[in-house]
Every structure is written in C-alpha cells, then in structure tokens.
PDB file of N, CA and C in Angstrom:
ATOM      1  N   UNK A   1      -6.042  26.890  83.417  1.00  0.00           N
ATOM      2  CA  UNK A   1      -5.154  25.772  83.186  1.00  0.00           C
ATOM      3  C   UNK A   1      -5.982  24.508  82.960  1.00  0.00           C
ATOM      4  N   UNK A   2      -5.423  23.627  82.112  1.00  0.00           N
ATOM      5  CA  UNK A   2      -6.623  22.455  81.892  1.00  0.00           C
ATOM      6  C   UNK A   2      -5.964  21.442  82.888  1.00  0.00           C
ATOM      7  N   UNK A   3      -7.234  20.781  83.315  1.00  0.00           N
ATOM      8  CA  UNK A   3      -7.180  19.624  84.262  1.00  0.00           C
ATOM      9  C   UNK A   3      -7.886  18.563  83.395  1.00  0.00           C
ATOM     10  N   UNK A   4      -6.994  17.398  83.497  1.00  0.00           N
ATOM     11  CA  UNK A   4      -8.337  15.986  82.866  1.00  0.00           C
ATOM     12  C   UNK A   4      -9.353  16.211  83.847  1.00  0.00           C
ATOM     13  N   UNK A   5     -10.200  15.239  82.965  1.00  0.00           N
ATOM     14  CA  UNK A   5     -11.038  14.824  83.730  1.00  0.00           C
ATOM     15  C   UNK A   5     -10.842  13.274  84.632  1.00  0.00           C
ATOM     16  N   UNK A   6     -10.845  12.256  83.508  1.00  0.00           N
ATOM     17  CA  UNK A   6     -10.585  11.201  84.237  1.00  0.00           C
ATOM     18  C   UNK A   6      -8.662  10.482  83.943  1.00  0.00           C
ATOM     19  N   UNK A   7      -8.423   9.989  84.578  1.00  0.00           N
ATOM     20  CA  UNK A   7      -6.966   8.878  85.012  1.00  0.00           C
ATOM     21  C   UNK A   7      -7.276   8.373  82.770  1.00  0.00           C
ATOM     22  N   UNK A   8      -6.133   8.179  82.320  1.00  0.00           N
ATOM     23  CA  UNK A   8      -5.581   7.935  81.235  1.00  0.00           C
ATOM     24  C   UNK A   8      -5.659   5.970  81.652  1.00  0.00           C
ATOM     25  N   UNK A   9      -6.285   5.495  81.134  1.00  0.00           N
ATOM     26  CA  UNK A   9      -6.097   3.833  81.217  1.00  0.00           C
ATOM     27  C   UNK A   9      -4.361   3.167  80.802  1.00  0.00           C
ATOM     28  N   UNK A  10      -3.968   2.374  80.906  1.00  0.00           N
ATOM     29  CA  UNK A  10      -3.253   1.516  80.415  1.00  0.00           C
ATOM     30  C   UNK A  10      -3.166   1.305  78.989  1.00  0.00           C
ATOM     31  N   UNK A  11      -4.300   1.003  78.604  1.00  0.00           N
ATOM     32  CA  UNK A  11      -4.510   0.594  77.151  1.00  0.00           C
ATOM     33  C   UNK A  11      -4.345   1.499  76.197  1.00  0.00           C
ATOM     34  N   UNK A  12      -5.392   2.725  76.556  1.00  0.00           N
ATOM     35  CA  UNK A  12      -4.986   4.232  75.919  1.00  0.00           C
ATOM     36  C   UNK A  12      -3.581   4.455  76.010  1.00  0.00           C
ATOM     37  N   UNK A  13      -2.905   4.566  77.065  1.00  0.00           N
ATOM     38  CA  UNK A  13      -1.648   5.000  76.997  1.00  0.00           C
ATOM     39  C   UNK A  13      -0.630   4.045  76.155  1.00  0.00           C
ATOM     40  N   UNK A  14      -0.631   2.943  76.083  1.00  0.00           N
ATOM     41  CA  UNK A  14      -0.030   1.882  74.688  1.00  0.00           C
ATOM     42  C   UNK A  14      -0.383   2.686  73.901  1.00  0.00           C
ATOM     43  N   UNK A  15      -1.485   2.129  73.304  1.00  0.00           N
ATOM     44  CA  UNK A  15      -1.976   2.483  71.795  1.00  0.00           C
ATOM     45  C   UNK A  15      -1.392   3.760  71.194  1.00  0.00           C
ATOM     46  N   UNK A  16      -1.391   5.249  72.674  1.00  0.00           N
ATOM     47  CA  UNK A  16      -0.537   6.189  71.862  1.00  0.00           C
ATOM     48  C   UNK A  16       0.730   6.081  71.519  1.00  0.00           C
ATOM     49  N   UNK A  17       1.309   5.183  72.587  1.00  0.00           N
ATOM     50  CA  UNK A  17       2.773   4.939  72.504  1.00  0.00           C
ATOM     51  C   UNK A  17       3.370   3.882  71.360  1.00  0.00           C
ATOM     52  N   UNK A  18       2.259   3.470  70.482  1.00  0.00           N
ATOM     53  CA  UNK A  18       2.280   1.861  69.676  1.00  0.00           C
ATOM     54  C   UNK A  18       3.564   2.649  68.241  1.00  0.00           C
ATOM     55  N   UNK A  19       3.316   3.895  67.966  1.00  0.00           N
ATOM     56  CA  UNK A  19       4.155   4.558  66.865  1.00  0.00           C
ATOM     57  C   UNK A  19       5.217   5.241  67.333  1.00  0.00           C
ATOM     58  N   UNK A  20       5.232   5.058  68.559  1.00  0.00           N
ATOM     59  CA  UNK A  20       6.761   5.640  69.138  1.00  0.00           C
ATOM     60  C   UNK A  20       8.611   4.979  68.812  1.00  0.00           C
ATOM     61  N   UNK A  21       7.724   3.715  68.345  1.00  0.00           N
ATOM     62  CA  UNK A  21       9.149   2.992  67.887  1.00  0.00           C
ATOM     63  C   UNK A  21      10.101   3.580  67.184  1.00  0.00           C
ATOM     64  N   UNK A  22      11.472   3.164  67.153  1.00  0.00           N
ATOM     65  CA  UNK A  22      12.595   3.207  66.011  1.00  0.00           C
ATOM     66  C   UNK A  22      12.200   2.481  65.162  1.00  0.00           C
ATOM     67  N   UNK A  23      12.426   3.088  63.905  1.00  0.00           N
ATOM     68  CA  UNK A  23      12.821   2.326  62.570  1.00  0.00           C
ATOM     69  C   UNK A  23      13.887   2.384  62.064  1.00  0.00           C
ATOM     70  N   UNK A  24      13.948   0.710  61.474  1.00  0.00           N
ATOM     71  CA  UNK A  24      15.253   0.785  60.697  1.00  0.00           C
ATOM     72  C   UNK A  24      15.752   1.723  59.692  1.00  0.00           C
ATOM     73  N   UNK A  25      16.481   2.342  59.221  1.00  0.00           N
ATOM     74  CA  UNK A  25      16.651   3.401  58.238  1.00  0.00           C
ATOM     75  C   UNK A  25      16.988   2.421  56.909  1.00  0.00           C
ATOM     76  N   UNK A  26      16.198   3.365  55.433  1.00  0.00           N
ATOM     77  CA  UNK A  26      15.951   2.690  54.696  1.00  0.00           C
ATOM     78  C   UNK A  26      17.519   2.592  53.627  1.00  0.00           C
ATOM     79  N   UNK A  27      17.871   1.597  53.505  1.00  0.00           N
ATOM     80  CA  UNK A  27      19.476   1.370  52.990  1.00  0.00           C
ATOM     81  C   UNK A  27      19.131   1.073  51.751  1.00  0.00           C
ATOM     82  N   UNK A  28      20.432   1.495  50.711  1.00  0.00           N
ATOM     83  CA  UNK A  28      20.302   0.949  48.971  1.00  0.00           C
ATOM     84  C   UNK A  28      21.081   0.354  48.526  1.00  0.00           C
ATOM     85  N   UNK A  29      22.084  -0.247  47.538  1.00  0.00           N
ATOM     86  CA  UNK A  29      22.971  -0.506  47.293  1.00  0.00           C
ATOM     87  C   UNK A  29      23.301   0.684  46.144  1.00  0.00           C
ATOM     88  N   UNK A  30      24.326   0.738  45.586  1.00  0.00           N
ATOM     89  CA  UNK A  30      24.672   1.841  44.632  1.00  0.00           C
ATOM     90  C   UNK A  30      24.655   0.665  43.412  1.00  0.00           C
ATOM     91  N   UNK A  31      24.469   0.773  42.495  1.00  0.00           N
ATOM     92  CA  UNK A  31      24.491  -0.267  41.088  1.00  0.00           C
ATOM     93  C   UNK A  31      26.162  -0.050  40.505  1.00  0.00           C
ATOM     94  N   UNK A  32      26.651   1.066  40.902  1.00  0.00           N
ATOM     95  CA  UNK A  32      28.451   1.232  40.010  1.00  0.00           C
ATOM     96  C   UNK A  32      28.928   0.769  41.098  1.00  0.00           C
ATOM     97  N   UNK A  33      29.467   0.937  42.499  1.00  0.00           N
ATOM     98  CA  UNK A  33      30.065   0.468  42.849  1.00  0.00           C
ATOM     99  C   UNK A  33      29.796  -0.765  44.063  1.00  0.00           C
ATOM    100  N   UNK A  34      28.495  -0.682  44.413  1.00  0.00           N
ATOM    101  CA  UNK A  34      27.962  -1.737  45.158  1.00  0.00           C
ATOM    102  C   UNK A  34      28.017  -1.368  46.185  1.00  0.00           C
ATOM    103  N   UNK A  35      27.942  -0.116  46.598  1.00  0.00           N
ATOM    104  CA  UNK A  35      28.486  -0.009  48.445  1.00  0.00           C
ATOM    105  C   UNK A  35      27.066   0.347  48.904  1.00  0.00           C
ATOM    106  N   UNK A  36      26.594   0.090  50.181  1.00  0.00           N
ATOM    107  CA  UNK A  36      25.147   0.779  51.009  1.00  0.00           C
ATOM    108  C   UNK A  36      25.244   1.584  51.215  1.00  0.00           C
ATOM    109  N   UNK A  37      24.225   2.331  51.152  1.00  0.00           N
ATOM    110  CA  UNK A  37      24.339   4.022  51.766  1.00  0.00           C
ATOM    111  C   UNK A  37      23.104   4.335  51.815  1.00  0.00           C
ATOM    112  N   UNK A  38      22.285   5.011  52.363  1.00  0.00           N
ATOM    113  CA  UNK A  38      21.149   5.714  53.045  1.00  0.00           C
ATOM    114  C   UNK A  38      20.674   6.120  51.658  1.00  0.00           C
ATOM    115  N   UNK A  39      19.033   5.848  51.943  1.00  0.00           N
ATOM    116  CA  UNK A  39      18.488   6.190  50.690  1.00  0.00           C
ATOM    117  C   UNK A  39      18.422   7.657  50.596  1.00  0.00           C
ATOM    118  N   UNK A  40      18.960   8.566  48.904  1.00  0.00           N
ATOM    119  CA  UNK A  40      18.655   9.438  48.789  1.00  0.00           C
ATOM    120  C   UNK A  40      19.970  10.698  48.986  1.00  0.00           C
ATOM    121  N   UNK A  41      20.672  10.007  49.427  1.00  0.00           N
ATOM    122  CA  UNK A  41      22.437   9.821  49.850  1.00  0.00           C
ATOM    123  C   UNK A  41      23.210   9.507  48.936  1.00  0.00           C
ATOM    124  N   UNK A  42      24.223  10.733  49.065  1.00  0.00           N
ATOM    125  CA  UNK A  42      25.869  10.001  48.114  1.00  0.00           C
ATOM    126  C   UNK A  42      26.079   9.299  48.699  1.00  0.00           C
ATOM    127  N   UNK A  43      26.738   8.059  48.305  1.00  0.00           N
ATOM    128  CA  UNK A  43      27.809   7.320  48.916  1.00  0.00           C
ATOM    129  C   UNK A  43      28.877   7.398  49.230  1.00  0.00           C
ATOM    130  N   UNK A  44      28.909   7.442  50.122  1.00  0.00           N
ATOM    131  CA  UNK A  44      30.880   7.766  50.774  1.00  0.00           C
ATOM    132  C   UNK A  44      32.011   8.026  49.267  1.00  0.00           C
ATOM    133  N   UNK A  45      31.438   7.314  48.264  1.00  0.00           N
ATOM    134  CA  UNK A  45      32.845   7.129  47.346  1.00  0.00           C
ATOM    135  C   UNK A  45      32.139   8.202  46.495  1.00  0.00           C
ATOM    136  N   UNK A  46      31.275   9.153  46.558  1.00  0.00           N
ATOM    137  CA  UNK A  46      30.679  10.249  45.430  1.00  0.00           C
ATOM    138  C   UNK A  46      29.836  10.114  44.898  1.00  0.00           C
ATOM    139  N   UNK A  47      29.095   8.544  44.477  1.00  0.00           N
ATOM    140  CA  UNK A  47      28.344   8.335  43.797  1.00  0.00           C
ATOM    141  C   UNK A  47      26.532   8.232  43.866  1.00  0.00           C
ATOM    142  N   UNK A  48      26.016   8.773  42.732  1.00  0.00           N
ATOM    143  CA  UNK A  48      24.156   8.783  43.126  1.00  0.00           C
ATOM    144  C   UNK A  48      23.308   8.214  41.918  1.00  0.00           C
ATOM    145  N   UNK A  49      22.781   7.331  42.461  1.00  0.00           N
ATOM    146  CA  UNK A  49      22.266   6.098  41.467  1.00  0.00           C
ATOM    147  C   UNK A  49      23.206   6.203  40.138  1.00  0.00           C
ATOM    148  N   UNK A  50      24.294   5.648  40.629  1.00  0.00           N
ATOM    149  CA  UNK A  50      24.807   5.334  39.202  1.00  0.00           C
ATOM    150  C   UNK A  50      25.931   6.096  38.514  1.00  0.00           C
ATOM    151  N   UNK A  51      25.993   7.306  39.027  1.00  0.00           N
ATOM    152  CA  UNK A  51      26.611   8.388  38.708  1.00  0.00           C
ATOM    153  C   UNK A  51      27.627   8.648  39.491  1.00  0.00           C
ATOM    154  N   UNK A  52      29.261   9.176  38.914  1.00  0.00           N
ATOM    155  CA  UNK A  52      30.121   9.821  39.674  1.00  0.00           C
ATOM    156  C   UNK A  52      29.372  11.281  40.285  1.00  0.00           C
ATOM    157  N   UNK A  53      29.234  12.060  41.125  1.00  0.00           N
ATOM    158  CA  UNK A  53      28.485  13.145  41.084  1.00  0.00           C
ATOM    159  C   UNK A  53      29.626  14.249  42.176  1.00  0.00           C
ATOM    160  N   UNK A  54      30.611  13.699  42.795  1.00  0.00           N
ATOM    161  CA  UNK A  54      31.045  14.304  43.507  1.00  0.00           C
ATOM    162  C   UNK A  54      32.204  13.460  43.576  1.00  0.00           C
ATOM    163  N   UNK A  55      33.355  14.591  43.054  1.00  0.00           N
ATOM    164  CA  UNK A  55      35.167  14.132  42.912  1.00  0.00           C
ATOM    165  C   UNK A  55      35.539  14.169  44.226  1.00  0.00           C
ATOM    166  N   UNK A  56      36.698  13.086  44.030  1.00  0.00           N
ATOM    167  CA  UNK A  56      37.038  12.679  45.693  1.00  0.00           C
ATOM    168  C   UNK A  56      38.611  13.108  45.555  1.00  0.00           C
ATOM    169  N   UNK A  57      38.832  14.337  46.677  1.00  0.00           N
ATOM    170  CA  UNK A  57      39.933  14.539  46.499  1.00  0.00           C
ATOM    171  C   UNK A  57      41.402  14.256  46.561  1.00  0.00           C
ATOM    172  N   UNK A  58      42.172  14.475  46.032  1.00  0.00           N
ATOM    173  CA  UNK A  58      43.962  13.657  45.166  1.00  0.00           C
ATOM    174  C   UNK A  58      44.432  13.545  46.877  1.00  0.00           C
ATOM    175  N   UNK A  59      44.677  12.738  47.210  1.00  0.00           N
ATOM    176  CA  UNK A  59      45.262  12.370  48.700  1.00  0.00           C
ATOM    177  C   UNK A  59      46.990  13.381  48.669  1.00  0.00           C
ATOM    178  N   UNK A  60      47.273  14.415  49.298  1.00  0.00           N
ATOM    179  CA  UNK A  60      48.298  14.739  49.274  1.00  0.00           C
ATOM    180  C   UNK A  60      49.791  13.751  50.351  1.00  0.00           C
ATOM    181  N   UNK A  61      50.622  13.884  49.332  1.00  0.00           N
ATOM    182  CA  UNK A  61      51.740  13.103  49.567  1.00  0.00           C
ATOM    183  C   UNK A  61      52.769  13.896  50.320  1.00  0.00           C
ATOM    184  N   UNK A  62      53.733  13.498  51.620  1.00  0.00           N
ATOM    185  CA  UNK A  62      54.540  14.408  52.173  1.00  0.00           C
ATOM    186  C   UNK A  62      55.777  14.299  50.978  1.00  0.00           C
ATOM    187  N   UNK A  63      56.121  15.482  50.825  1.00  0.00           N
ATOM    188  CA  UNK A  63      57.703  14.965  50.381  1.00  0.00           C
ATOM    189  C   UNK A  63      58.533  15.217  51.179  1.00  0.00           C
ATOM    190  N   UNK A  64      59.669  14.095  51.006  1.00  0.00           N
ATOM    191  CA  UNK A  64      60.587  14.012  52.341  1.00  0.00           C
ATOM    192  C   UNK A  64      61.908  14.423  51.663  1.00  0.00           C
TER     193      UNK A  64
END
C-alpha cells in the first residue's frame, strides 16, 4: 500500500485545487431567431446556426 512520504503543504494543495473551479458555460445567440442557447445546441425553438433543423410539433386542440 503506498504511504507519502512527507505532509502535502498548503500551497501545493491550492495550486492543485487552482483548476477545480466552475465555469461559465459557453452561450450563443441564434442569428434567425435571436434566442441563447448553449453552444453547439438546438435552440429550444429547433433552430442551428441559422437553420430550421427540427419541426416543432402542431399543439393539439381539445374539441369540446
């Protein structure tokens, strides 16, 4: 089983921890309809750079 040798400093232990952060996630605008959405991502309304790419389906109506 491995044992250190010596106690891990303070400083060492930052420095590994310095890339542990969150990042913001990288956002786009769409150019057709203007909405944000995650790069690389349809947009909620179907669209990918520019393009309809995915039909949004006919909302069904009750009849009464």
């Amino acid at each position: 089983m491995a044992v250190q040798k010596s106690r891990r400093t303070p400083a060492t232990r930052g420095a590994r921890r310095a890339h542990d952060k969150l990042k913001n996630p990288a956002l786009s605008v769409d150019p057709t309809s203007g909405e944000t959405h995650l790069r690389h991502r349809v947009t909620p309304d179907g669209f990918y750079r520019g393009h309809q790419v995915v039909a949004q389906p006919e909302s069904i109506e009750d009849e009464e």
